[in-house]
Protein backbone atom coordinates (compact mmCIF):
# COMPACT_ATOMS: atom_id res chain seq x y z
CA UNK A 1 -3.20 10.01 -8.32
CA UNK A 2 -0.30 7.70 -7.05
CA UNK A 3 2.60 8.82 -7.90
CA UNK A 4 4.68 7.08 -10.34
CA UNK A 5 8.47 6.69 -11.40
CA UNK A 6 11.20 4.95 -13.40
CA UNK A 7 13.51 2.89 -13.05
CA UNK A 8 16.75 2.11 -15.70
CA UNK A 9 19.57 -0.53 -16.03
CA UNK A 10 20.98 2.05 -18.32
CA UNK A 11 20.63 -0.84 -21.36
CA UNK A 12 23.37 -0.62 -23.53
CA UNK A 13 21.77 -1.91 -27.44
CA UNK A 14 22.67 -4.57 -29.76
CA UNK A 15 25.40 -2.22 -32.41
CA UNK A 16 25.09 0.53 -29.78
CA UNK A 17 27.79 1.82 -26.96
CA UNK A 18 28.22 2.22 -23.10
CA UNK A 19 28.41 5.84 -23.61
CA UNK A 20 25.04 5.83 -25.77
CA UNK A 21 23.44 4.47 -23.30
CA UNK A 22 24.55 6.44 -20.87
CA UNK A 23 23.39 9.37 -23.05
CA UNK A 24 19.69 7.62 -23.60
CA UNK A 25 19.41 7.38 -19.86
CA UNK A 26 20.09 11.36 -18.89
CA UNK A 27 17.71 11.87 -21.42
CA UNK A 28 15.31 9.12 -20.37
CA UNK A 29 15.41 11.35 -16.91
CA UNK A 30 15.08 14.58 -18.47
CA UNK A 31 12.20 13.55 -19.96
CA UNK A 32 10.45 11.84 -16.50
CA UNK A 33 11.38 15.30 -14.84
CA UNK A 34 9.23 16.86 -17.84
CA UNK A 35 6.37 14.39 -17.51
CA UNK A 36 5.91 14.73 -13.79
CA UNK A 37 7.32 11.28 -12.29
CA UNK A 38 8.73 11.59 -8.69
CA UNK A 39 11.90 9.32 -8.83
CA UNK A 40 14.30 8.21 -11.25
CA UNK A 41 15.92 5.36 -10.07
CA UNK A 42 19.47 3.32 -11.37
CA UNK A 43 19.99 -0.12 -10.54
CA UNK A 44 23.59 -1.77 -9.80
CA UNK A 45 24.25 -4.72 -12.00
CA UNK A 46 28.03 -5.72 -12.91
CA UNK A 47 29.89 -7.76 -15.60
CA UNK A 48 26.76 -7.82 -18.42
CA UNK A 49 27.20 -6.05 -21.69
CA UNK A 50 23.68 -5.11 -21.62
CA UNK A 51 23.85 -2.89 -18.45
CA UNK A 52 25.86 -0.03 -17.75
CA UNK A 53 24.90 1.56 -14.34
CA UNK A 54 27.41 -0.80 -12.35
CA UNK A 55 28.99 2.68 -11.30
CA UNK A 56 25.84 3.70 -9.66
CA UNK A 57 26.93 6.84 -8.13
CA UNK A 58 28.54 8.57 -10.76
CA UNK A 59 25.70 7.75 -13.23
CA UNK A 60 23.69 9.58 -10.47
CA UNK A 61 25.83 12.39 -10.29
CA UNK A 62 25.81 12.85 -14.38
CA UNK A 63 21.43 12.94 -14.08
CA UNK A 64 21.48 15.31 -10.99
CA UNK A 65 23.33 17.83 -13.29
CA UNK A 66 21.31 17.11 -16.38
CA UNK A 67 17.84 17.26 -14.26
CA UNK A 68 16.39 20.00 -11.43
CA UNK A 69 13.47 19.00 -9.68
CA UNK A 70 13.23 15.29 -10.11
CA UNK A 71 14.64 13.39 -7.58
CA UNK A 72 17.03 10.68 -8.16
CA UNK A 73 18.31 7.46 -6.60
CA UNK A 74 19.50 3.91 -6.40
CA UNK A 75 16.96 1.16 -7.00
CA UNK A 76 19.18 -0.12 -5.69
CA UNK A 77 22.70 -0.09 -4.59
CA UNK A 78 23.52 -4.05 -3.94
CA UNK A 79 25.19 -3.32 0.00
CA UNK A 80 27.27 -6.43 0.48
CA UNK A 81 29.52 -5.42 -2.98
CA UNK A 82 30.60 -2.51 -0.74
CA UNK A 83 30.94 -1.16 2.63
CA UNK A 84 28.84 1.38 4.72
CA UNK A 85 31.25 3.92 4.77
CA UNK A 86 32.03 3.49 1.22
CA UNK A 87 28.39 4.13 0.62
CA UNK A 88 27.74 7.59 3.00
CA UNK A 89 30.28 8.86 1.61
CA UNK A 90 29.03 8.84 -2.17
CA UNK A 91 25.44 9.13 -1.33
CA UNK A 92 26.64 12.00 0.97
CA UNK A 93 28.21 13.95 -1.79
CA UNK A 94 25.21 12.83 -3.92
CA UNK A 95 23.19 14.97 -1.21
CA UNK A 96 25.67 18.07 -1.47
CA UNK A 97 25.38 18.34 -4.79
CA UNK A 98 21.77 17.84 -5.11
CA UNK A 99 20.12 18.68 -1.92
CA UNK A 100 16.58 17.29 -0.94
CA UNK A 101 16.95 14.95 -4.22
CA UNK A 102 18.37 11.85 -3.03
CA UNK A 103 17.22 8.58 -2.47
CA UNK A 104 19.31 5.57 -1.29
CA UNK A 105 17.66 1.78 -2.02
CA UNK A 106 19.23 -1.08 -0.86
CA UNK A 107 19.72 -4.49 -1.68
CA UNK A 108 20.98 -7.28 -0.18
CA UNK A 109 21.31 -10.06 -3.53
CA UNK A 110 25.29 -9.41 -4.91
CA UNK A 111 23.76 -11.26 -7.71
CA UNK A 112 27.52 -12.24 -8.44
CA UNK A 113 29.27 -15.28 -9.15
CA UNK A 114 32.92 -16.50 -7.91
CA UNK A 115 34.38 -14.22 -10.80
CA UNK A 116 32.76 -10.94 -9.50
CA UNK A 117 33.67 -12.18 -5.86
CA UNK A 118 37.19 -12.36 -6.99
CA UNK A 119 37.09 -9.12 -8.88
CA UNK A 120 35.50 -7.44 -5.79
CA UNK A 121 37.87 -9.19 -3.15
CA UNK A 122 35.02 -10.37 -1.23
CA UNK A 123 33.11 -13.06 0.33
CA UNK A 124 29.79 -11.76 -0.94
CA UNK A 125 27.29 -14.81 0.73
CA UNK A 126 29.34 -13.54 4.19
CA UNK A 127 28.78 -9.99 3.08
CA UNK A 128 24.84 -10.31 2.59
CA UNK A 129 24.78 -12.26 6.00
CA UNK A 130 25.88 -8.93 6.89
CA UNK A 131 23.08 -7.16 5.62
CA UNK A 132 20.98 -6.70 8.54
CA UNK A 133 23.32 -5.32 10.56
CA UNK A 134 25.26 -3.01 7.83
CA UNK A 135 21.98 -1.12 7.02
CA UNK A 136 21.36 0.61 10.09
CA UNK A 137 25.52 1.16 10.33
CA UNK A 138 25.19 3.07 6.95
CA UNK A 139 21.95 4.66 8.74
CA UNK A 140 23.49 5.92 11.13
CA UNK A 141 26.80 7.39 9.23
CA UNK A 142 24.66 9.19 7.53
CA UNK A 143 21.94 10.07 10.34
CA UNK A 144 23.87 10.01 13.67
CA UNK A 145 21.09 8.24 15.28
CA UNK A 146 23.70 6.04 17.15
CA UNK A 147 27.11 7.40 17.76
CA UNK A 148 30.01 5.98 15.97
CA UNK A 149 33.82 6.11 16.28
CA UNK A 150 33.93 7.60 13.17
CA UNK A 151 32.15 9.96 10.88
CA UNK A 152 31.85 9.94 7.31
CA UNK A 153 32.26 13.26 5.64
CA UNK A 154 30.27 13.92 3.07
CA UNK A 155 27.97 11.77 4.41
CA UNK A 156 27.08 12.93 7.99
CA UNK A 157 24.35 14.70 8.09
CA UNK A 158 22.89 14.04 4.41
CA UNK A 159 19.04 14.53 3.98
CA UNK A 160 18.92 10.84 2.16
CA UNK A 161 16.37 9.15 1.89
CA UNK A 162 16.59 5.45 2.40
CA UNK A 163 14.84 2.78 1.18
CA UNK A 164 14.55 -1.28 1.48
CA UNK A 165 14.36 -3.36 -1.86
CA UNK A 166 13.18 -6.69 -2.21
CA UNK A 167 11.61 -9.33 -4.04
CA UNK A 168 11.06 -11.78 -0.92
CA UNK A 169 9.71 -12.04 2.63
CA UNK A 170 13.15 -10.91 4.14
CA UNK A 171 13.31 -7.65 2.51
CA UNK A 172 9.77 -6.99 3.63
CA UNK A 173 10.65 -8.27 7.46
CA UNK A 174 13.89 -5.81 7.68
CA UNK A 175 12.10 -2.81 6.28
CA UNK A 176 9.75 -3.32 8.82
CA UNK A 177 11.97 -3.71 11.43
CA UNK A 178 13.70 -0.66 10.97
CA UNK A 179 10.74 1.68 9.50
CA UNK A 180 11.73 1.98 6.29
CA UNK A 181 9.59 2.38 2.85
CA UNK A 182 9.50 -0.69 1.08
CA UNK A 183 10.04 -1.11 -2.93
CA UNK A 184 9.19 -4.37 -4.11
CA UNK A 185 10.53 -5.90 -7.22
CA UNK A 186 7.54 -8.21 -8.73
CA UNK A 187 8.14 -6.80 -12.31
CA UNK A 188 10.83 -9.18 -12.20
CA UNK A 189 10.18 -11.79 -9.27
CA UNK A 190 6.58 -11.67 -8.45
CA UNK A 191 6.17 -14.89 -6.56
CA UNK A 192 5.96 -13.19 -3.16
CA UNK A 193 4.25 -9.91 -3.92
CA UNK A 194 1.43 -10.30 -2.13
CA UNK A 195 2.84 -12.01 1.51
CA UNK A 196 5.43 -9.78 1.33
CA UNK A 197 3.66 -6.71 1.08
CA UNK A 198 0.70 -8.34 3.78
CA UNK A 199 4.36 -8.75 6.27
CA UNK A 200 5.55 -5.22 5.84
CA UNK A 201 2.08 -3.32 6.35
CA UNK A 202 1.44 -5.59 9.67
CA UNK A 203 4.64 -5.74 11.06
CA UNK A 204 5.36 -2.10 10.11
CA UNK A 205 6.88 -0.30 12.93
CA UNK A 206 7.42 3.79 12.87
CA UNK A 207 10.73 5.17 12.32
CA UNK A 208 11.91 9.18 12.22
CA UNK A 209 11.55 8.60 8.68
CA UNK A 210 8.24 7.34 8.51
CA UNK A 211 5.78 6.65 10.59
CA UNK A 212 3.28 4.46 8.84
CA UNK A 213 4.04 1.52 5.92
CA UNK A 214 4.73 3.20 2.80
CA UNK A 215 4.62 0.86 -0.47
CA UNK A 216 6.25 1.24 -4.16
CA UNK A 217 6.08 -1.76 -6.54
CA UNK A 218 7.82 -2.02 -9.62
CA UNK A 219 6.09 -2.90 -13.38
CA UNK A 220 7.12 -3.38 -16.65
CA UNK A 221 4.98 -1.01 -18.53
CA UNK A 222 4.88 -0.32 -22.07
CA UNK A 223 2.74 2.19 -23.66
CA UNK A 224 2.19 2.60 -27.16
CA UNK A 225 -0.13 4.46 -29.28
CA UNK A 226 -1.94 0.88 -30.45
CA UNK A 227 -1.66 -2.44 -28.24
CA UNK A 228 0.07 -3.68 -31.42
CA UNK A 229 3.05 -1.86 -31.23
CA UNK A 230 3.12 -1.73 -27.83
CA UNK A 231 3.72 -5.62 -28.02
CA UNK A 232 5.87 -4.82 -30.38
CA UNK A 233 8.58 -2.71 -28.10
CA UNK A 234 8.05 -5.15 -25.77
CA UNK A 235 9.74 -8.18 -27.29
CA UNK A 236 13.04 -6.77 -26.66
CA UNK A 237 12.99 -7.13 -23.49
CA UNK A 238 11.14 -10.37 -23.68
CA UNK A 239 14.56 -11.50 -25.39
CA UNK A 240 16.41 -10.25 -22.61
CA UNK A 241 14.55 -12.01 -19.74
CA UNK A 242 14.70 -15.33 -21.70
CA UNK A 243 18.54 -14.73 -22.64
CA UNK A 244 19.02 -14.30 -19.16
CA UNK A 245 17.27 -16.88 -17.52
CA UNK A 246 18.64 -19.69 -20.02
CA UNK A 247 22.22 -18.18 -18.96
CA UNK A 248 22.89 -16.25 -22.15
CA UNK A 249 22.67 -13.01 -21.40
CA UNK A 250 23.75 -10.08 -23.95
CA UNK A 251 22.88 -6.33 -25.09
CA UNK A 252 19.37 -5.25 -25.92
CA UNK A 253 18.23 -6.78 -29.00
CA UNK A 254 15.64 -5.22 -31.34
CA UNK A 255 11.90 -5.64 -31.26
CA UNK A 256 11.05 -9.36 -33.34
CA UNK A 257 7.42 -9.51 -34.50
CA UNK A 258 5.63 -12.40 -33.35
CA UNK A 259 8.65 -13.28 -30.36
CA UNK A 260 6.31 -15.38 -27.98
CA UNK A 261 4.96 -17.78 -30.97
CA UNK A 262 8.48 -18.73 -31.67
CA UNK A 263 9.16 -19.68 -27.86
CA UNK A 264 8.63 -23.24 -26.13
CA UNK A 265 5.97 -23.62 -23.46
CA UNK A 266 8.30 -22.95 -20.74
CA UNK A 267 9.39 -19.98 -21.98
CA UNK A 268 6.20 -18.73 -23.04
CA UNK A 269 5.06 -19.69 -19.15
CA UNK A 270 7.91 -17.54 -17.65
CA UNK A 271 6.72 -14.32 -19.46
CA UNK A 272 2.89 -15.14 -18.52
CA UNK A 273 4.24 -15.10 -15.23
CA UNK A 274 6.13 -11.57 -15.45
CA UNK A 275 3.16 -10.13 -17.00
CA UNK A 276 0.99 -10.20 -14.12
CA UNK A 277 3.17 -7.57 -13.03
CA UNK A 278 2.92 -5.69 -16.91
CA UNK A 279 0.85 -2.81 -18.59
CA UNK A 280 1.86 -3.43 -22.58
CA UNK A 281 -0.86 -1.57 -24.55
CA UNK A 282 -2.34 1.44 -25.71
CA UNK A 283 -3.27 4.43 -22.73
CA UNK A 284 -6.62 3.04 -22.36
CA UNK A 285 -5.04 -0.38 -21.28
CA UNK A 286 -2.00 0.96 -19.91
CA UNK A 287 -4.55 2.68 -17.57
CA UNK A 288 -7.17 -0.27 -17.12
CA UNK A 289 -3.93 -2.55 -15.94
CA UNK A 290 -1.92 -0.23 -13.73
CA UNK A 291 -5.35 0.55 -12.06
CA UNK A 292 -6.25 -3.36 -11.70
CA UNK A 293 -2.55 -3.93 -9.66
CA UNK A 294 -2.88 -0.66 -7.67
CA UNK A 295 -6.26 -2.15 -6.54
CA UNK A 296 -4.50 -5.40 -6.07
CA UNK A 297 -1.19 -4.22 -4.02
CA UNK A 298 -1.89 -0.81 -2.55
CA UNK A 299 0.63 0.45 -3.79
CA UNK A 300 1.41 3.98 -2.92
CA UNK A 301 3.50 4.45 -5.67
CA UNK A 302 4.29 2.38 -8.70
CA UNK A 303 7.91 2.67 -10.78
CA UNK A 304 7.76 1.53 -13.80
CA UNK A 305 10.89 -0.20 -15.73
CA UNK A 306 10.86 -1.30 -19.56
CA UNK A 307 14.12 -1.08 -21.63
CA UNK A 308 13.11 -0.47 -25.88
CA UNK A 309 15.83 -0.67 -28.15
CA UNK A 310 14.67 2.87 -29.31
CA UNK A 311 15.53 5.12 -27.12
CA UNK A 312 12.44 7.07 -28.20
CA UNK A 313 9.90 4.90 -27.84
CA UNK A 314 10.77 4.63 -24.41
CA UNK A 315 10.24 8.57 -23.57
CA UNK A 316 7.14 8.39 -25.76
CA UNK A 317 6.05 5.36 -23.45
CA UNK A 318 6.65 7.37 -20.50
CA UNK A 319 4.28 10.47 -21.96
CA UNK A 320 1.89 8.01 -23.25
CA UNK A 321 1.78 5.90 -19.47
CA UNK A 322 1.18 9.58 -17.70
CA UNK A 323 -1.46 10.68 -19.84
CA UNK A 324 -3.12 7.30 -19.29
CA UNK A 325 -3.05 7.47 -15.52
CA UNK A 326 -3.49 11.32 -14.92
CA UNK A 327 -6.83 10.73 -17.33
């Protein structure tokens, strides 16, 4: 079976707190560590109400001591809003506290505007020209492949593992480049699955790490027990997208019946276009769709993402999306 895992923004719900969602995510994780997924992944976003894992690290540090076996990472940690060293030092402790556990994606999008730059005290388009060459600098801190003038400690000599995220041909390029497993993000940017993930394979060139291409892709899945209310669950984050990409972004909202028919044609064309990376349904077409973009991508694993403004539903989604694909 490939294997599959989740990713969280740690959503943070229309009437509902930081430090609920905080609590929804540990047991989000719990509850993938139950189910059998291999990763749980937290992504870095800053300044939105609706997110709350902008402190990457320590959210990562609260689900290693609330989880075991399941191992945990960034997905990803935006490089150019910090340094290397900065980085191997926190993913380094990340490793001594939860050894053979830790994974370390990358990014190279800030994703900020001039306020965040300012906030930051950095030039953050200079900082992701820097990308390239701070990845295998934070490689090695952590490695010691090349010798440095100085070490980081914790850090030096951490068992992380390291991944590149993307959602474009120079993601795909650098991971291959430097032998790294590639995790592409087409349930939010699909555009360039498909050349992307056609650059990687062929240009793929072995590393310690790994020696042969090795593919996640990210979906929005949703799994209900009726295609109805799966739907359903899904029009809160159908708000979200469409908040966000019309430059109103906010907290979760709850589930609206009937969302898409109230939508103009643009709109409505922008969430076709996400769904070709979706599963929405019941397990038998949770399973039929995750199947059909396996086929189409290759994937060897697939993480699956999907904020529901009930906590719940979200655990019972991830039950309900295993049982589909382990049947």
């Amino acid at each position: 079976m490939t294997a599959l895992s989740v990713l969280d923004l740690v959503p943070v719900r229309e009437g509902g707190t930081v430090a609920e969602g905080l609590h929804a995510t540990t047991d989000l994780a719990k509850a993938a560590e139950r189910y059998g997924y291999k990763r749980f992944w937290v992504a870095e976003h800053h300044a939105m109400d609706g997110i709350a894992g902008g402190a990457t690290s320590v959210v990562l540090a609260h689900i290693g001591n609330a989880t075991s076996t399941i191992r945990i990472g960034s997905g990803g940690i935006m490089l150019p809003n910090h340094t290397p060293f900065q980085i191997a030092e926190q993913f380094g402790t990340l490793d001594a506290l939860f050894p053979g556990r830790i994974d370390l994606g990358l990014g190279r999008a800030p994703g900020a505007g001039p306020e965040l730059q300012r906030a930051l005290r950095k030039n953050l388009h200079q900082a992701a020209e820097m990308f390239p060459q701070d990845v295998p600098e934070l490689r090695a801190l952590i490695t010691g492949d090349v010798e440095l003038p100085i070490h980081a400690t914790p850090g030096l000599g951490a068992k992380v593992e390291f991944w590149m995220l993307g959602s474009s041909l120079f993601g795909a390029q650098l991971a291959a480049r430097l032998g790294m497993p590639y995790a592409f993000a087409a349930h939010f940017a699909p555009d360039q699955l498909d050349d992307a993930l056609a650059l990687y394979r062929r240009d793929f060139q072995p590393s310690e790490q790994f020696d042969r291409p090795h593919v996640m892709v990210a979906m929005n899945v949703f799994a209900a027990e009726t295609d109805a209310e799966a739907e359903l669950l899904a029009t809160s984050q159908q708000q979200s997208f469409v908040r966000l990409r019309t430059g109103n972004p906010g907290k979760l909202p709850p589930p609206v019946e009937g969302y898409r028919d109230t939508l103009p044609a643009n709109a409505q064309a922008m969430l076709d276009h996400l769904g070709q990376a979706a599963a929405v349904g019941s397990v038998s077409t949770v399973r039929a769709k995750v199947a059909a973009f396996i086929e189409r991508t290759g994937a060897d694993e697939i993480i699956v993402s999907g904020a529901t403004f009930d906590p719940a539903a979200r655990i019972r989604s991830l039950e309900l999306t295993m049982e589909a694909m382990r049947s």
